[in-house]
Protein backbone atom coordinates (compact mmCIF):
# COMPACT_ATOMS: atom_id res chain seq x y z
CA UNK A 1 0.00 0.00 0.00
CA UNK A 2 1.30 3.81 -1.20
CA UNK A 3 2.28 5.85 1.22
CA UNK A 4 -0.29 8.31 -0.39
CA UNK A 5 -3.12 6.20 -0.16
CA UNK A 6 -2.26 5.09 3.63
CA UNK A 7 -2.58 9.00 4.30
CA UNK A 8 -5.41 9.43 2.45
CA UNK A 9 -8.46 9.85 5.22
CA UNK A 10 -12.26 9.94 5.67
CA UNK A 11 -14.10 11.84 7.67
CA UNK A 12 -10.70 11.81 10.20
CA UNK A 13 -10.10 8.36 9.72
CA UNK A 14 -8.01 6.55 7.54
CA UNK A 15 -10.20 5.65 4.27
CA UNK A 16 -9.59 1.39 5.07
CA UNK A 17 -11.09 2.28 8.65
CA UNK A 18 -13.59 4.03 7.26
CA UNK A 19 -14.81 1.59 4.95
CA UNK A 20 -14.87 -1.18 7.69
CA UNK A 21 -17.51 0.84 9.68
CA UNK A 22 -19.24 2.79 7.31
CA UNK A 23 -19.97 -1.35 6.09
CA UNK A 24 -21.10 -1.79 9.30
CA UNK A 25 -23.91 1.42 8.56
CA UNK A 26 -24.48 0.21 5.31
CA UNK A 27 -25.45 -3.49 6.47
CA UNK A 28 -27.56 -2.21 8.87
CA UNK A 29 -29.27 0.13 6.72
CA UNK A 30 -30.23 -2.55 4.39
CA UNK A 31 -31.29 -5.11 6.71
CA UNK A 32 -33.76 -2.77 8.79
CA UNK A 33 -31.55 -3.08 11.66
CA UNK A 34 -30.65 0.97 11.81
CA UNK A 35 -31.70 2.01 15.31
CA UNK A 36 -34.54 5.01 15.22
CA UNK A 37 -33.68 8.36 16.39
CA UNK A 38 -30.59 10.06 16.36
CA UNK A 39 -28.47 6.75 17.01
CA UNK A 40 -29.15 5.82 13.40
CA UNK A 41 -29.78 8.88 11.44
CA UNK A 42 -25.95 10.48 12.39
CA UNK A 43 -23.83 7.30 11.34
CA UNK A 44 -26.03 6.99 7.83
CA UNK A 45 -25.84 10.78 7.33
CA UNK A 46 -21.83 10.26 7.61
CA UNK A 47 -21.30 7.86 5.05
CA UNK A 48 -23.67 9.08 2.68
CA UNK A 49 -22.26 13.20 3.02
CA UNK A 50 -18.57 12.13 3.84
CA UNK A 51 -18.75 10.02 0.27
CA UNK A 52 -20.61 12.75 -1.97
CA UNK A 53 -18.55 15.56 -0.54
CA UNK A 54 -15.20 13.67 -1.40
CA UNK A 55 -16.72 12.95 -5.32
CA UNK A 56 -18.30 16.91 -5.60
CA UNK A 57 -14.59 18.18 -3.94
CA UNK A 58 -13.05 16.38 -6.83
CA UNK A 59 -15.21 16.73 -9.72
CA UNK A 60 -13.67 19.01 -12.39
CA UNK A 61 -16.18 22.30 -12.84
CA UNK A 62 -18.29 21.42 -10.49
CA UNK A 63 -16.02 22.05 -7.46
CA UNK A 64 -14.96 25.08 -9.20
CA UNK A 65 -18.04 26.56 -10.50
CA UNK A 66 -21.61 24.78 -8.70
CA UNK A 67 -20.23 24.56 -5.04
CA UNK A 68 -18.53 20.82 -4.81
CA UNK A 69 -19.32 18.39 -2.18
CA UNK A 70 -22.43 20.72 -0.94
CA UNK A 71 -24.17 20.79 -4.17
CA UNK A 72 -23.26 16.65 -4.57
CA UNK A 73 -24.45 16.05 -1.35
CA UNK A 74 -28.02 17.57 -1.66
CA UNK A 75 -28.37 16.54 -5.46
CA UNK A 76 -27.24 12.79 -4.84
CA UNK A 77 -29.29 12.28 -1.97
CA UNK A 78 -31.82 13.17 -3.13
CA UNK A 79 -31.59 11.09 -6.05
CA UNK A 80 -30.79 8.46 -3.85
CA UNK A 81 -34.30 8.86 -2.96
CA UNK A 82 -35.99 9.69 -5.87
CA UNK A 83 -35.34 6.46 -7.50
CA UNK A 84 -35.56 4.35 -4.00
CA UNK A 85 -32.20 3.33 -4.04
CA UNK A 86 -32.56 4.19 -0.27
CA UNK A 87 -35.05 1.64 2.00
CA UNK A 88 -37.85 3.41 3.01
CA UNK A 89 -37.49 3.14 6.68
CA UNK A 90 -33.92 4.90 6.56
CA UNK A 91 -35.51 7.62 4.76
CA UNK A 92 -37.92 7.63 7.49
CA UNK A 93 -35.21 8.10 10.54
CA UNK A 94 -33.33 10.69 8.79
CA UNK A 95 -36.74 12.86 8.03
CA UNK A 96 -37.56 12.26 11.87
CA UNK A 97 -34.31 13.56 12.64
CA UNK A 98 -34.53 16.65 10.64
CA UNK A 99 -38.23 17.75 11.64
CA UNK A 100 -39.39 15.67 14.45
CA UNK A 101 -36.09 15.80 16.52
CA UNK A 102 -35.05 19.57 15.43
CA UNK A 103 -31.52 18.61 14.37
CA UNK A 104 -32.08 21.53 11.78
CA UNK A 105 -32.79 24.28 14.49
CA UNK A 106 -30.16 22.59 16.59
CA UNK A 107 -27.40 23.12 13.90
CA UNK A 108 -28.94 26.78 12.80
CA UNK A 109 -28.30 28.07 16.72
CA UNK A 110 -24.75 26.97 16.49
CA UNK A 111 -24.20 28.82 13.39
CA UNK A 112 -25.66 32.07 14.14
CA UNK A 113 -24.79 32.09 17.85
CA UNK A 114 -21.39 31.42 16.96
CA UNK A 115 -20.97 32.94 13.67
CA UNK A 116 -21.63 36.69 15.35
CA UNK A 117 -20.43 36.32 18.60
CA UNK A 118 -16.89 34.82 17.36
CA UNK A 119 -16.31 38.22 15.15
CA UNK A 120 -14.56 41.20 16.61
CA UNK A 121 -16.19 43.58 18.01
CA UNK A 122 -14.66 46.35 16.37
CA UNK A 123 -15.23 44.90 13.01
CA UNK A 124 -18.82 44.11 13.44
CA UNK A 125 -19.20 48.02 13.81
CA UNK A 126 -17.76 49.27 11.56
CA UNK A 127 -19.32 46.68 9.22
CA UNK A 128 -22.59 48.34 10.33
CA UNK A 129 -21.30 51.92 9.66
CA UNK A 130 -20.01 51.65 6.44
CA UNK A 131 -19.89 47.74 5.00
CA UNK A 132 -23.59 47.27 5.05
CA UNK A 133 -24.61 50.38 2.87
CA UNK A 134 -23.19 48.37 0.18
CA UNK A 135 -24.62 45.31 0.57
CA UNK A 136 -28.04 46.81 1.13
CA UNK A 137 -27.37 48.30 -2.27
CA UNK A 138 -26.67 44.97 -3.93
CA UNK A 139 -29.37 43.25 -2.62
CA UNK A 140 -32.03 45.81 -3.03
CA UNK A 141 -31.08 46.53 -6.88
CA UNK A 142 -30.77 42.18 -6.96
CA UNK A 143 -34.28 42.25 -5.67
CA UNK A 144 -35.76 45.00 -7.81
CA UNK A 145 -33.97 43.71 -10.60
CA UNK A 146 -35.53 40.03 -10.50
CA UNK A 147 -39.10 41.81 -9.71
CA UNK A 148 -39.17 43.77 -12.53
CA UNK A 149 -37.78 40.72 -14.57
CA UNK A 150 -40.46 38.17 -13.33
CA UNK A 151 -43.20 40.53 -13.61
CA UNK A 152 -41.75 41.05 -17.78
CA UNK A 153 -41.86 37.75 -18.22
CA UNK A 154 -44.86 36.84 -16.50
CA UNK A 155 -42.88 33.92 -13.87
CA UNK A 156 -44.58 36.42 -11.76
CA UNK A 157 -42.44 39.47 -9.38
CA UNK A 158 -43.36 38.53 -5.92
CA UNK A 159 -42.43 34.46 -6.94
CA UNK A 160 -38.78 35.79 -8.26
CA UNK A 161 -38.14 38.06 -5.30
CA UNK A 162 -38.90 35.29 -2.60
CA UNK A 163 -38.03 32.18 -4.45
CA UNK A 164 -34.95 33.57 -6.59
CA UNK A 165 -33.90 36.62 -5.58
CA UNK A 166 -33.82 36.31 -1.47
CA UNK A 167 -32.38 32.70 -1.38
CA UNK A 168 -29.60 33.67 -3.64
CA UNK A 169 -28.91 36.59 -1.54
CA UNK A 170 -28.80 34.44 1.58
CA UNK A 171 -25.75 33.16 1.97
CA UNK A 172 -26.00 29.71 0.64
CA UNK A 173 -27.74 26.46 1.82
CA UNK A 174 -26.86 25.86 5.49
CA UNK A 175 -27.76 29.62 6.88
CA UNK A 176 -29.44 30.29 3.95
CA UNK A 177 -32.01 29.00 1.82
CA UNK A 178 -32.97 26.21 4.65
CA UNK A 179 -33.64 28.39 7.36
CA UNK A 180 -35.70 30.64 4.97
CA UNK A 181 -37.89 27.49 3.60
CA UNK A 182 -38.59 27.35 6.98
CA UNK A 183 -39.58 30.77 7.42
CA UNK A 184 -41.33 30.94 4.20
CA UNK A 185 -42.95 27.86 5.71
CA UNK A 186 -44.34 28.89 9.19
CA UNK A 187 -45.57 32.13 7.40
CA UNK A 188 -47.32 31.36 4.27
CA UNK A 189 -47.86 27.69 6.14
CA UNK A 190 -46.82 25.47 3.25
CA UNK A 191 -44.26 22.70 3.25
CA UNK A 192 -40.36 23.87 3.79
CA UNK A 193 -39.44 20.79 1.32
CA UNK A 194 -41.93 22.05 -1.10
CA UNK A 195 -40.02 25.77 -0.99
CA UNK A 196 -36.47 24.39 -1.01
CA UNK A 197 -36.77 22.39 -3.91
CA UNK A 198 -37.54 26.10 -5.48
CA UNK A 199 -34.91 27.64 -3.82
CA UNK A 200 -32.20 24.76 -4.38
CA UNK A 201 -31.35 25.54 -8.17
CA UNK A 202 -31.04 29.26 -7.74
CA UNK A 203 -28.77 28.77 -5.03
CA UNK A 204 -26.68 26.57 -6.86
CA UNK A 205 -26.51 28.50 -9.88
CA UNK A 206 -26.15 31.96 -8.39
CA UNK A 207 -23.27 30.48 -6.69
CA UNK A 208 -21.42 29.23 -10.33
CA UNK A 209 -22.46 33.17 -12.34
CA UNK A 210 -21.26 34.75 -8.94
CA UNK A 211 -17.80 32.54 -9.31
CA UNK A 212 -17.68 33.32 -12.93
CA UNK A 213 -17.98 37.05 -12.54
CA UNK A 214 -15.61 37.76 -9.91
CA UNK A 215 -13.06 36.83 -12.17
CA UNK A 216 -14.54 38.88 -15.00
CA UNK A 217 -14.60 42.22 -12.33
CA UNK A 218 -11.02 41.25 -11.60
CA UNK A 219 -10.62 41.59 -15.84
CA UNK A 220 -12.36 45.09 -15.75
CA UNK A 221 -10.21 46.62 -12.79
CA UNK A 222 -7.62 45.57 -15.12
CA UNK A 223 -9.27 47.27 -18.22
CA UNK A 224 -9.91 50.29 -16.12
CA UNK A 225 -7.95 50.88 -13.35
CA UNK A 226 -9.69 53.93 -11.50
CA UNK A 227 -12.28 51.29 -10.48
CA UNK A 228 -9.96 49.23 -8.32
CA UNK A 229 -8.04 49.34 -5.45
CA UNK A 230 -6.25 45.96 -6.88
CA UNK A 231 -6.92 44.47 -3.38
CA UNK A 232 -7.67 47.33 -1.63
CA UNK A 233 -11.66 48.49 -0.43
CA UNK A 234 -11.53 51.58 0.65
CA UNK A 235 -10.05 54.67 -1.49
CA UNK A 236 -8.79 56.56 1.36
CA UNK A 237 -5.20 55.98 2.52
CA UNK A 238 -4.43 53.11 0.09
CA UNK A 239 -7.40 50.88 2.29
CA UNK A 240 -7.98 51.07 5.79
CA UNK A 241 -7.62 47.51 7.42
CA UNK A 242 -9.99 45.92 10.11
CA UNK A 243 -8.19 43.84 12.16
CA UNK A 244 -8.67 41.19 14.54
CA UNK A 245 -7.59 41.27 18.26
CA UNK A 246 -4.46 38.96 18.04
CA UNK A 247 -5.54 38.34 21.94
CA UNK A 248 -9.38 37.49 21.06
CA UNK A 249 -7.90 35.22 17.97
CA UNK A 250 -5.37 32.96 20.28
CA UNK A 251 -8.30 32.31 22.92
CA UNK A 252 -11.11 31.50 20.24
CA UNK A 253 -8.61 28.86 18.29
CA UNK A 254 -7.79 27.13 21.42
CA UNK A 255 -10.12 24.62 21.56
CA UNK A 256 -11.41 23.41 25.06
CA UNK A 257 -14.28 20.68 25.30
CA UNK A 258 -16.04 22.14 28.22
CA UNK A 259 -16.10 25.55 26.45
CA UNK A 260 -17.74 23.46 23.64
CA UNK A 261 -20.39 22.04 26.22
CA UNK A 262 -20.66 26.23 27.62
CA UNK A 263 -21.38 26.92 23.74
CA UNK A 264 -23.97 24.47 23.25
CA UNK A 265 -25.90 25.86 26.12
CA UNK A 266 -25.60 29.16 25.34
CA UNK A 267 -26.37 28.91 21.42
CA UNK A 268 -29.62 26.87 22.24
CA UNK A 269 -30.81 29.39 25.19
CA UNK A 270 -30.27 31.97 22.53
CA UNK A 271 -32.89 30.24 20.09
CA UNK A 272 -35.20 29.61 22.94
CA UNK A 273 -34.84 33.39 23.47
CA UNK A 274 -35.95 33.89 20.06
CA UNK A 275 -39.31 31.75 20.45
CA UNK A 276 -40.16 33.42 23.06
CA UNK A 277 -39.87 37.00 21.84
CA UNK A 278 -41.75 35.58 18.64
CA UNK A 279 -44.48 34.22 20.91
CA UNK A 280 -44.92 38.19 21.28
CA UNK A 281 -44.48 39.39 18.31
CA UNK A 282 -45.05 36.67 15.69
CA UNK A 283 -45.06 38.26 12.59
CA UNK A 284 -40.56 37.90 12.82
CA UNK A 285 -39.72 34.56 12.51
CA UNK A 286 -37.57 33.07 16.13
CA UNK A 287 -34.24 32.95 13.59
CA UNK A 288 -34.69 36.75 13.01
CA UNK A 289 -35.10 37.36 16.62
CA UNK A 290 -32.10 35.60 17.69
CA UNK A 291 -29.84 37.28 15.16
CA UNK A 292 -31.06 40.78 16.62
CA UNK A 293 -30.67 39.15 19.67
CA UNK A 294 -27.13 37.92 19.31
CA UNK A 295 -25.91 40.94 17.32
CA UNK A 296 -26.89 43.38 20.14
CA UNK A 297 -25.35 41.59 22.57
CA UNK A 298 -22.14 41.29 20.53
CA UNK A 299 -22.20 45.31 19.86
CA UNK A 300 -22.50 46.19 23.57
CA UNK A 301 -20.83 43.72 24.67
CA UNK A 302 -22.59 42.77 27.45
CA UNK A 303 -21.39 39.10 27.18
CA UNK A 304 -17.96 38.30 28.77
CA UNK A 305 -15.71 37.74 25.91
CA UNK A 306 -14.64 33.68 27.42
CA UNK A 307 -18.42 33.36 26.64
CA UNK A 308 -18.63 34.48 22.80
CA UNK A 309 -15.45 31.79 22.55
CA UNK A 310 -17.45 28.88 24.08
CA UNK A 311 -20.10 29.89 21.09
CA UNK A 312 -17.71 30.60 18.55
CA UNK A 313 -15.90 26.60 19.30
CA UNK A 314 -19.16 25.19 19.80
CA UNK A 315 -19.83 26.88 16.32
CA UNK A 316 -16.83 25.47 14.68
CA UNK A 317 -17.62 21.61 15.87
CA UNK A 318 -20.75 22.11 14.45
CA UNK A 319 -19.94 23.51 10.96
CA UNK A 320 -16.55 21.21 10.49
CA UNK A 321 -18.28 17.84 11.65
CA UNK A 322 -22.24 18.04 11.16
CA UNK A 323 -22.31 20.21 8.04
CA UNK A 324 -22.23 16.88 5.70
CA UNK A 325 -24.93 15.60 7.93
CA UNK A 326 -27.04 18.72 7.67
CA UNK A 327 -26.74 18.05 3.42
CA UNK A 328 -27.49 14.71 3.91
CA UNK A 329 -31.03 15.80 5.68
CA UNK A 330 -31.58 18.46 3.36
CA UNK A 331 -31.15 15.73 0.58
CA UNK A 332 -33.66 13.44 2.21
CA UNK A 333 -36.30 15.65 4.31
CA UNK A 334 -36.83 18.58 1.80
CA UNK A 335 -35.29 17.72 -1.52
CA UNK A 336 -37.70 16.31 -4.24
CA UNK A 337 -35.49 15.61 -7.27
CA UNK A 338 -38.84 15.53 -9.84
CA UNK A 339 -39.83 19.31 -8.53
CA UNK A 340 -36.55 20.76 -8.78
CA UNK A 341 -35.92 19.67 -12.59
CA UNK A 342 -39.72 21.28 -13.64
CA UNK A 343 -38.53 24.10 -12.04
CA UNK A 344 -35.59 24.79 -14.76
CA UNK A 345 -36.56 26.89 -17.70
CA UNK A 346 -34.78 29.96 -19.72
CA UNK A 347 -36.94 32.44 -17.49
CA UNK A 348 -35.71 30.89 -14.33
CA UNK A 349 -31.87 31.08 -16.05
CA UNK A 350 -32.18 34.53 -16.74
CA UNK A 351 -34.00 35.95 -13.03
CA UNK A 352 -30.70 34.49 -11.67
CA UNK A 353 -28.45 36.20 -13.55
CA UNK A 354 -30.47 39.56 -13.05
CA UNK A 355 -29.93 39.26 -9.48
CA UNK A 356 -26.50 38.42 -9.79
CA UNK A 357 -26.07 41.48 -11.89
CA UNK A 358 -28.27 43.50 -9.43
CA UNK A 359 -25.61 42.42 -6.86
CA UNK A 360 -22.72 43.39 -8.35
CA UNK A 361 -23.70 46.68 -9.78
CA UNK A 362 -26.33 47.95 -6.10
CA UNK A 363 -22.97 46.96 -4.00
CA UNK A 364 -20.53 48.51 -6.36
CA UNK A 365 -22.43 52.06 -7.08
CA UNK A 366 -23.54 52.38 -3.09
CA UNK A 367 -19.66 51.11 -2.15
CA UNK A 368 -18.69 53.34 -4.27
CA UNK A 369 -20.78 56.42 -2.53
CA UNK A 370 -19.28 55.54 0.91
CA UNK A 371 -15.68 55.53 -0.16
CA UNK A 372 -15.07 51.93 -1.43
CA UNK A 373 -13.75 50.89 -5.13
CA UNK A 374 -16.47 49.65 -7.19
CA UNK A 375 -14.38 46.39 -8.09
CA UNK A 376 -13.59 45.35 -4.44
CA UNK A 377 -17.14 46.29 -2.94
CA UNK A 378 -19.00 44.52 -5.88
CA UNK A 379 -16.69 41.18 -5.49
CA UNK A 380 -17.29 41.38 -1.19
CA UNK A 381 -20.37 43.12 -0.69
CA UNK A 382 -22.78 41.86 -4.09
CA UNK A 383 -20.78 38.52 -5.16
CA UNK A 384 -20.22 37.00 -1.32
CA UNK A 385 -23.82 37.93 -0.44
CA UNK A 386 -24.60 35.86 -4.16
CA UNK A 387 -22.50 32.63 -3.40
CA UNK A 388 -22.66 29.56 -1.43
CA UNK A 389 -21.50 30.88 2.24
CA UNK A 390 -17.56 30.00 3.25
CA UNK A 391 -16.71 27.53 0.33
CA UNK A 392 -18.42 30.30 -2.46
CA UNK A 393 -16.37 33.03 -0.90
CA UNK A 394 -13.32 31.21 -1.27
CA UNK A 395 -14.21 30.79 -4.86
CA UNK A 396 -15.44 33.97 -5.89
CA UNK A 397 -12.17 36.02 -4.07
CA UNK A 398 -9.59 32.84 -5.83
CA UNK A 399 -11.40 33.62 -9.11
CA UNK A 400 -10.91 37.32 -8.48
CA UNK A 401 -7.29 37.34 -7.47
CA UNK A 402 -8.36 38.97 -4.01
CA UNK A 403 -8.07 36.48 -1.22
CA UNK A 404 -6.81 39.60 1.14
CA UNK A 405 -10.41 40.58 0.78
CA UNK A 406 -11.69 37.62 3.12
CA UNK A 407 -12.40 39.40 6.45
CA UNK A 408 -15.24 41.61 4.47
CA UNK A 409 -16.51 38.24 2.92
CA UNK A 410 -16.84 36.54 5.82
CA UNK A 411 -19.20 39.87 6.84
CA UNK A 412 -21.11 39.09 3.83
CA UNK A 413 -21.29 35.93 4.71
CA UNK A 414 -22.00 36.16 8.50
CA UNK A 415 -24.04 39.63 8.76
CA UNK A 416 -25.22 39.55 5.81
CA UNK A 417 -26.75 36.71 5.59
CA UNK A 418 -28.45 36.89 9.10
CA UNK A 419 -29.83 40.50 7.26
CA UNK A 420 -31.26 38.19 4.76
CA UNK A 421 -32.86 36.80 6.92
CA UNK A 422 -34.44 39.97 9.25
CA UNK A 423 -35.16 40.90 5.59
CA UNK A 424 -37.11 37.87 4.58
CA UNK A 425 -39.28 37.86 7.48
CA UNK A 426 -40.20 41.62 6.79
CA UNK A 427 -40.72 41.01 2.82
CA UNK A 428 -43.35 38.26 3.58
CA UNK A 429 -45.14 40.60 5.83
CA UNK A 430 -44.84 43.40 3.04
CA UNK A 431 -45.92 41.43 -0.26
């Protein structure tokens, strides 16, 4: 055996290890001996997203253009499903697990608990002051943009603003479009799965026309260089940098299992927090709530700093080791493979790449207002509120020769697409 291949590992294992016991799951599975509950929906949901993410990571264009292993997770699953490859009673378990047993909720906590509270303080604010004008900008001129363009073409404008303009906006799958199929759920009380499977293919391909055109802005800055700060975002100075405290950094990477446990607490109380202040005002979804929630408390800082660490680790666990999983349900619980294909057509094609457009040209002309080049705020404040989350912004900002650009994207990311979501919540309300 290669050295390569005895090196080469699986979900933290080595792949001959991992074969043994994902065998194990397998046999189980088809037998009808996988345990209900949780006990047999997490080992399942491992070897199914551990193996798809692996082939989507390593499939040519896809991993460079449609999102990889996410996109092959959701898509094979489901397909998995759709032609019953899967026995029924596994598919069972895993649906359980998503809706019955909350797993969803329980993962959407960590990420927005964690995702807030483990930015700097600093950064956040300023973000507010002067980051967020520009991504307002791209996603109100993406929004208008697809209205106007589904009214045109009679796909209808309030259908292209929630189904194709807001999901794309959102910040990908995990703390995107599934938390807002479950808001457009609860609302307009219709099935998440039956949303999603909308919302899916717009994700997806806003995520590839987003890749594509950061590297055409970096070509333009090129063409005309009074548009870009080749790197830089802000004009003044030759950029102003946000950095993180060097302090707050060293404490939040070092990882401590009972500040995981402390984190788990916390980022749950926070969504119970949320239920309760929807209980009183129930026209904002819980999720909306607890991102107010969380944000104000980051901005005053009202929470010892050891505590935003415990969320921002328990955070981390979550995303690194359950994010697979989470694609796995998705791919089961609210991905129907039949819906998603009718929903492709040359309308649908073309109210994506309107709001990707919108994006690039609201963030760049309002960036531009506040003191930002029009290249740099288009790529991190319209293109990394149009991709797929963490993996899309690494993309877009490779594709645009700008990875020194990453702390904004990750406030695209992060803030803006817990915005997205406050936003959502109010649009449903509105139209």
């Amino acid at each position: 055996m290669s050295e390569e291949n005895k090196g080469f590992k699986l979900y933290g294992l080595p792949w001959y290890y991992f074969a043994i016991f994902s065998a194990i799951v397998i046999v189980a599975t088809f037998m009808g001996k996988l345990p209900k509950g949780m006990i047999g929906a997490f080992p399942l949901m491992i070897v199914i997203g551990t193996v798809f993410n692996e082939i989507g990571n390593r499939c040519p264009i896809v991993n460079t253009y449609l999102g990889g292993g996410a996109i092959v997770i959701i898509f094979g699953v489901a397909a998995l499903c759709h032609w019953k490859v899967l026995p029924e009673a596994s598919i069972k378990i895993v649906t359980n697990f998503m809706k019955g047993e909350g797993f969803l909720d329980f993962y959407i906590a960590a990420l927005i608990c964690g995702s807030i509270l483990g930015m700097n303080r600093d950064l956040l604010i300023k973000a507010a002051i002067r980051y967020l004008p520009a991504i307002i900008g791209g996603v109100a001129l993406a929004i208008a943009g697809a209205g106007l363009v589904g009214q045109i073409t009679g796909y209808g404008a309030k259908k292209a603003i929630l189904y194709i303009a807001v999901p794309i906006m959102g910040g990908g799958m995990g703390a995107g479009a599934v938390p807002l199929s479950k808001i457009f759920g609860e609302t307009l009380q219709q099935k998440p799965e039956d949303i999603i499977n909308i919302m899916i293919p717009a994700v997806a391909l806003g995520n590839a026309m987003a890749i594509v055109a950061g590297g055409l802005l970096s070509k333009l800055g090129k063409a005309v260089p009074s548009l870009t700060g080749n790197g830089n975002l802000l004009i003044t100075k030759g950029g102003e940098e946000i950095k993180e405290d060097p302090e707050f950094l060293a404490a939040r990477d070092k990882l401590n299992l009972t500040v995981m446990g402390t984190g788990l607490f916390l980022a749950t109380s926070f969504f119970a927090w949320g239920c309760i202040v929807q209980y009183f005002i129930p026209k904002i979804h819980s999720y909306a709530w607890m991102i107010i929630s969380v944000a104000v408390v980051k901005a005053l800082g009202v929470l010892p700093q050891k505590y935003e660490i415990c969320c921002y680790q328990w955070f981390q666990f979550v995303m690194k080791n359950l994010t697979g999983v989470l694609l796995v349900g998705i791919g089961v619980a609210y991905t129907n493979l039949g819906q998603i294909i009718s929903a492709f057509s040359a309308e649908y094609l073309m109210l994506v790449g309107v709001t990707v457009i919108g994006a690039i040209v609201g963030s760049g002309l309002v960036g531009r207002i506040v003191g930002f080049y029009f290249v740099e705020s288009s790529i991190t404040a319209g293109l990394c509120m149009a991709n797929m989350g963490g993996t899309g912004d690494v993309a877009v900002l490779s594709a645009a020769d700008r990875m020194e650009l990453m702390p904004f994207a990750q406030i695209s990311s992060r803030i803006g697409g817990a915005f997205m979501l406050i936003l959502a919540s109010v649009l449903l309300q509105i139209i």
